[in-house]
C-alpha atoms as a PDB file:
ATOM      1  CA  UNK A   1      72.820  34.047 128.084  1.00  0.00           C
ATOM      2  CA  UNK A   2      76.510  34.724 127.885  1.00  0.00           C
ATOM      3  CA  UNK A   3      76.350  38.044 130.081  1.00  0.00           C
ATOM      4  CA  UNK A   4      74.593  35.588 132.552  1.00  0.00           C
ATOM      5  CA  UNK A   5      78.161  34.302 133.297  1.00  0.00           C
ATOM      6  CA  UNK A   6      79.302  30.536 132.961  1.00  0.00           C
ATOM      7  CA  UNK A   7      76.540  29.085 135.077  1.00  0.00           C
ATOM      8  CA  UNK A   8      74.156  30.082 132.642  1.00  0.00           C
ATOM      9  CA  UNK A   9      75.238  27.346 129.940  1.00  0.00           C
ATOM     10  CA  UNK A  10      74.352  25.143 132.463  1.00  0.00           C
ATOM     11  CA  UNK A  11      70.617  25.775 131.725  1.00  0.00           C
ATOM     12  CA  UNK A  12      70.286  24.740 128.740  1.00  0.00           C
ATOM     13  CA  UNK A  13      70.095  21.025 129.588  1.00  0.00           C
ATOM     14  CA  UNK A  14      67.876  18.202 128.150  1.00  0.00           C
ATOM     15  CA  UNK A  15      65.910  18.970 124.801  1.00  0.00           C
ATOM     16  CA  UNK A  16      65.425  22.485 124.275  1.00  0.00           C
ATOM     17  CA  UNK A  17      62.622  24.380 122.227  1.00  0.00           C
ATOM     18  CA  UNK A  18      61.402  27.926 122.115  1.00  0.00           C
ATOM     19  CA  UNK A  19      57.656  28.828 122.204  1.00  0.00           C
ATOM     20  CA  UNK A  20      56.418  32.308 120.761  1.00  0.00           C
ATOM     21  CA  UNK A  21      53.689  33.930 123.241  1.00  0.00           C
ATOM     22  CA  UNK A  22      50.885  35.596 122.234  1.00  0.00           C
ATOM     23  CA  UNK A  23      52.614  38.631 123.990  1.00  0.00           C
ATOM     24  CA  UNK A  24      55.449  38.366 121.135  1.00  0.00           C
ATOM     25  CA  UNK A  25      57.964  36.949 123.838  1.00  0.00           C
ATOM     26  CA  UNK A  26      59.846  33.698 122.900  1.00  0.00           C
ATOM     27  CA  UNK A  27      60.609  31.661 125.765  1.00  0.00           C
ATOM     28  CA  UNK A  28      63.395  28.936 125.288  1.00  0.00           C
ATOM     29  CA  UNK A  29      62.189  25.789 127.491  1.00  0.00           C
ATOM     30  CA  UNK A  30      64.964  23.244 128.668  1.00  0.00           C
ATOM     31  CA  UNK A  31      63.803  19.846 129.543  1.00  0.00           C
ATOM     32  CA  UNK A  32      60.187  21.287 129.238  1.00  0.00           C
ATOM     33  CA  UNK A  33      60.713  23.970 131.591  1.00  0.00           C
ATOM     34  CA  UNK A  34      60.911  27.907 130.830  1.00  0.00           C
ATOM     35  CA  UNK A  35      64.876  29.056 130.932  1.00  0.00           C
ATOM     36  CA  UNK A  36      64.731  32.193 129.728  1.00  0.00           C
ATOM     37  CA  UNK A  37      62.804  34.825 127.797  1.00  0.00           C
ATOM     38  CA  UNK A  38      63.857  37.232 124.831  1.00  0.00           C
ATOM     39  CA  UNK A  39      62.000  40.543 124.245  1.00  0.00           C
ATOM     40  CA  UNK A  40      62.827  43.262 121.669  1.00  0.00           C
ATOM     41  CA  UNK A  41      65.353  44.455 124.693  1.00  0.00           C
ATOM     42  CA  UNK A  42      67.321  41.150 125.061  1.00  0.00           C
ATOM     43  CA  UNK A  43      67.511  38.166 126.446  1.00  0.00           C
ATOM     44  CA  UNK A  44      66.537  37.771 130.119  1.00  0.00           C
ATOM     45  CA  UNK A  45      66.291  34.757 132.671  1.00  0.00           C
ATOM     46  CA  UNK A  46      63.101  33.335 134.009  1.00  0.00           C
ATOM     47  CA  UNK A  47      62.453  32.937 137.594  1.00  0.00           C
ATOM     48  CA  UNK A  48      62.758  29.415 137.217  1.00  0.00           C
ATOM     49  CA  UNK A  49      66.530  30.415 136.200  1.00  0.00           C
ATOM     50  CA  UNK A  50      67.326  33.284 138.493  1.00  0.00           C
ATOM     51  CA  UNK A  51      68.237  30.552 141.765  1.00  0.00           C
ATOM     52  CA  UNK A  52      71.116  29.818 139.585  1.00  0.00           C
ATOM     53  CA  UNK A  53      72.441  32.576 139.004  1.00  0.00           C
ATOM     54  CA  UNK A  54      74.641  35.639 140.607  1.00  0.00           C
ATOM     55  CA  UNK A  55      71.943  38.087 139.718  1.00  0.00           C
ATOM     56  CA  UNK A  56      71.533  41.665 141.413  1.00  0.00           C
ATOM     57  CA  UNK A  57      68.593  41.716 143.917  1.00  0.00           C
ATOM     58  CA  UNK A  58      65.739  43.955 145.876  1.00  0.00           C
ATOM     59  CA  UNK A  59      63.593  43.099 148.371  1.00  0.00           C
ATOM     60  CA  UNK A  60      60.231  44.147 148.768  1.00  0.00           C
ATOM     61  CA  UNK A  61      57.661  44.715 151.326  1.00  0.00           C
ATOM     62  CA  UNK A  62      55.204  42.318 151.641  1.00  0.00           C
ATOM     63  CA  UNK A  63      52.646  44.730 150.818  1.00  0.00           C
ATOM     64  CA  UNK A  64      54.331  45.015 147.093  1.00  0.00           C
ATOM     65  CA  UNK A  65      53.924  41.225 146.810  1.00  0.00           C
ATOM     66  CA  UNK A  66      50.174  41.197 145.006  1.00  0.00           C
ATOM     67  CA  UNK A  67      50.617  44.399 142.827  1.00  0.00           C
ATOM     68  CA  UNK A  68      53.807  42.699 141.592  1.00  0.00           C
ATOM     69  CA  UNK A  69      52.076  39.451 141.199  1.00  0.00           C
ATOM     70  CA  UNK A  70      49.688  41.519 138.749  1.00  0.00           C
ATOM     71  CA  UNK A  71      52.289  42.719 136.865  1.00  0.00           C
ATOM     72  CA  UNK A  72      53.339  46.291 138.195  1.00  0.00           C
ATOM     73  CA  UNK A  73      56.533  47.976 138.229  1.00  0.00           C
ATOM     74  CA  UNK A  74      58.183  48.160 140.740  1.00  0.00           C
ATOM     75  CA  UNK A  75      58.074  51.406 142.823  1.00  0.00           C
ATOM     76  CA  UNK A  76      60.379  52.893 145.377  1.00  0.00           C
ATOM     77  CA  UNK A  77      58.463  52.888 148.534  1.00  0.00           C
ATOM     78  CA  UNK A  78      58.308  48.866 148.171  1.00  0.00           C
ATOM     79  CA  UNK A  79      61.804  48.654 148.379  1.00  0.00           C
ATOM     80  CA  UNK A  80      63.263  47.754 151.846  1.00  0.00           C
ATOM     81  CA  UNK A  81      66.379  45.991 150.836  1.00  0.00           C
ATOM     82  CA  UNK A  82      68.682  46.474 147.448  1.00  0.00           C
ATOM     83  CA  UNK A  83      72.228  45.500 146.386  1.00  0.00           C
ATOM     84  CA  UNK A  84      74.548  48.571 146.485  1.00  0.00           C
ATOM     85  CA  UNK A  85      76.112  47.855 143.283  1.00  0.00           C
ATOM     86  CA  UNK A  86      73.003  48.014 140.919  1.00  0.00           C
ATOM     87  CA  UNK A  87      72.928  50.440 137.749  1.00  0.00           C
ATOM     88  CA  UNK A  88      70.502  51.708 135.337  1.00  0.00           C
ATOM     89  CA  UNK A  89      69.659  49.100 132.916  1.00  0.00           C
ATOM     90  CA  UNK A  90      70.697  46.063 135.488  1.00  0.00           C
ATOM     91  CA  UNK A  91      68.475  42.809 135.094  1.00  0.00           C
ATOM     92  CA  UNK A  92      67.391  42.719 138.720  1.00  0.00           C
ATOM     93  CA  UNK A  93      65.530  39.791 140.737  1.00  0.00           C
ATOM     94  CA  UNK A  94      62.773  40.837 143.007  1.00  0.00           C
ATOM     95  CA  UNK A  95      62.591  39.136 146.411  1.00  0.00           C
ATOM     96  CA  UNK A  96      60.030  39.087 149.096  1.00  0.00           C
ATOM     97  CA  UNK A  97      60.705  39.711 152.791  1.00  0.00           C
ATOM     98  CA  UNK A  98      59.237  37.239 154.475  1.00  0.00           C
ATOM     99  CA  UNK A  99      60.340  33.909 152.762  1.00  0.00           C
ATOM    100  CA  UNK A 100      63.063  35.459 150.267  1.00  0.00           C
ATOM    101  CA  UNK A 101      61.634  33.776 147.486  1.00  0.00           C
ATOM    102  CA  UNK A 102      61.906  35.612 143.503  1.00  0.00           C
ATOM    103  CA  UNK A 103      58.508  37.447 142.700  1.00  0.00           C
ATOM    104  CA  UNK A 104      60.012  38.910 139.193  1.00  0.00           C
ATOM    105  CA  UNK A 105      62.694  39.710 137.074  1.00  0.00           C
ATOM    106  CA  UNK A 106      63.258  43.393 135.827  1.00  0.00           C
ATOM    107  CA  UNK A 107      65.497  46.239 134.418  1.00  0.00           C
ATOM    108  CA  UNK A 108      66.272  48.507 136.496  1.00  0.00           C
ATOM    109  CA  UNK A 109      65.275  52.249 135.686  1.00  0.00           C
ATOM    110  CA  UNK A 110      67.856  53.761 138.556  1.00  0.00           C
ATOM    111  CA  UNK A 111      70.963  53.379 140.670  1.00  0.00           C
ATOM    112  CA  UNK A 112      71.224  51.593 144.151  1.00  0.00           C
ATOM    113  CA  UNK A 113      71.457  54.985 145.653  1.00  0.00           C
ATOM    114  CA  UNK A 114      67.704  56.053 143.972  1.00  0.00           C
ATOM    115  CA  UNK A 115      65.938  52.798 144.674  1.00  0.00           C
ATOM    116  CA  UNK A 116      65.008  52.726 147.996  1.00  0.00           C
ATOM    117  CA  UNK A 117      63.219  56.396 147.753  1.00  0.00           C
ATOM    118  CA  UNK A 118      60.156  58.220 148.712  1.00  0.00           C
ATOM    119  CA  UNK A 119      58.180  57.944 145.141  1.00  0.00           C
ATOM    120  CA  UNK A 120      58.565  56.400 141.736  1.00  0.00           C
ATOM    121  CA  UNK A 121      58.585  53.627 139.466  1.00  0.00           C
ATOM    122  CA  UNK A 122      62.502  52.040 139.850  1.00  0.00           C
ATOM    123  CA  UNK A 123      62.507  48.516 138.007  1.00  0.00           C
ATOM    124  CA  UNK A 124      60.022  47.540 135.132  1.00  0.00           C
ATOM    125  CA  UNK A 125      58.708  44.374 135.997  1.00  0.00           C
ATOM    126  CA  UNK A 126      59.324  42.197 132.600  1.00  0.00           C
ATOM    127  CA  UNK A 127      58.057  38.603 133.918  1.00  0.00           C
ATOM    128  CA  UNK A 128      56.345  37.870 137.291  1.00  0.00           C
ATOM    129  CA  UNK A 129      55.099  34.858 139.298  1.00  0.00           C
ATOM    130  CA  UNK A 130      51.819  33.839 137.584  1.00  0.00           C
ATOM    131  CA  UNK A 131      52.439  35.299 134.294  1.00  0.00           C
ATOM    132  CA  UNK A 132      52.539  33.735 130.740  1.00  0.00           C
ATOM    133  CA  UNK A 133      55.948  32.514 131.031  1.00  0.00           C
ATOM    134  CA  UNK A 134      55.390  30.995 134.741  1.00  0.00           C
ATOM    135  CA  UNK A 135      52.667  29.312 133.879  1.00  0.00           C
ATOM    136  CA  UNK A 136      54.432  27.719 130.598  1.00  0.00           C
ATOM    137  CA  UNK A 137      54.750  24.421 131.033  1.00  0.00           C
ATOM    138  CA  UNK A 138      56.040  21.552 128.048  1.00  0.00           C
ATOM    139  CA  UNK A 139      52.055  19.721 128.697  1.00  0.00           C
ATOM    140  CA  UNK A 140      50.521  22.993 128.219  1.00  0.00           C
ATOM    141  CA  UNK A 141      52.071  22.972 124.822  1.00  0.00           C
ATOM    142  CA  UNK A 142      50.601  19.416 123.900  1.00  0.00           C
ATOM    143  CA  UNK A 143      54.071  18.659 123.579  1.00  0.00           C
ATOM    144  CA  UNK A 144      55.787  15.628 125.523  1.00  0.00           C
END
């Protein structure tokens, strides 16, 4: 979580555990609670983790909201709001409009300049509200 900056250690509080998935992720819980996910690209926050910290954002129409509830990329017409300073390959939090609130947590497939375009998928959603690792809880592990 190191390229997560210092308030990332901060985290990792209270007993910690990982879980494998049946999707092959391994999701490190804190206190019971998911932190943060690795997948054969790295290691990524969760959206519980992403209020914490300095993390590149888009926003997205609210029309975007329930596709990227299910799962789907991210695609450029959705995009009504990004941060200038985002690069191919960037670990990106997805917003909504209306309430602001984190919908996902992706990589980036294109620069700020590309993102808010006419067609084409522009951040690969890799964990979403109501996914596997949302819905992880210590309980649901028979753990606790």
């Amino acid at each position: 979580m190191s390229r997560f900056g210092e308030p990332a250690r901060g985290l990792l509080k209270g007993p910690i555990e990982t879980v494998e998935l049946e999707s092959g992720h391994e999701v490190i819980l804190a206190s019971g609670e998911p932190v943060a996910f690795k997948t054969s690209e790295g290691l990524f926050p969760s959206l519980n983790s992403v209020g914490n910290l300095s993390l590149k954002r888009v926003t997205v129409d609210m029309g975007a909201v329930g596709p990227i509830s299910n799962g789907a990329d991210i695609m450029a017409p959705g995009i009504i709001e990004a941060d200038e300073d985002i690069a191919r390959g960037d670990v990106i939090v997805v917003t909504d409009e209306r309430h602001g609130k984190p919908l996902a947590v992706g990589i980036a497939l294109a620069n700020s300049i590309f993102l808010k375009g006419s067609k084409g998928k522009v951040i690969r959603n890799l964990h979403h509200i109501g996914d596997e690792i949302w819905n992880l809880r210590r309980e649901d592990l028979g753990k606790g």
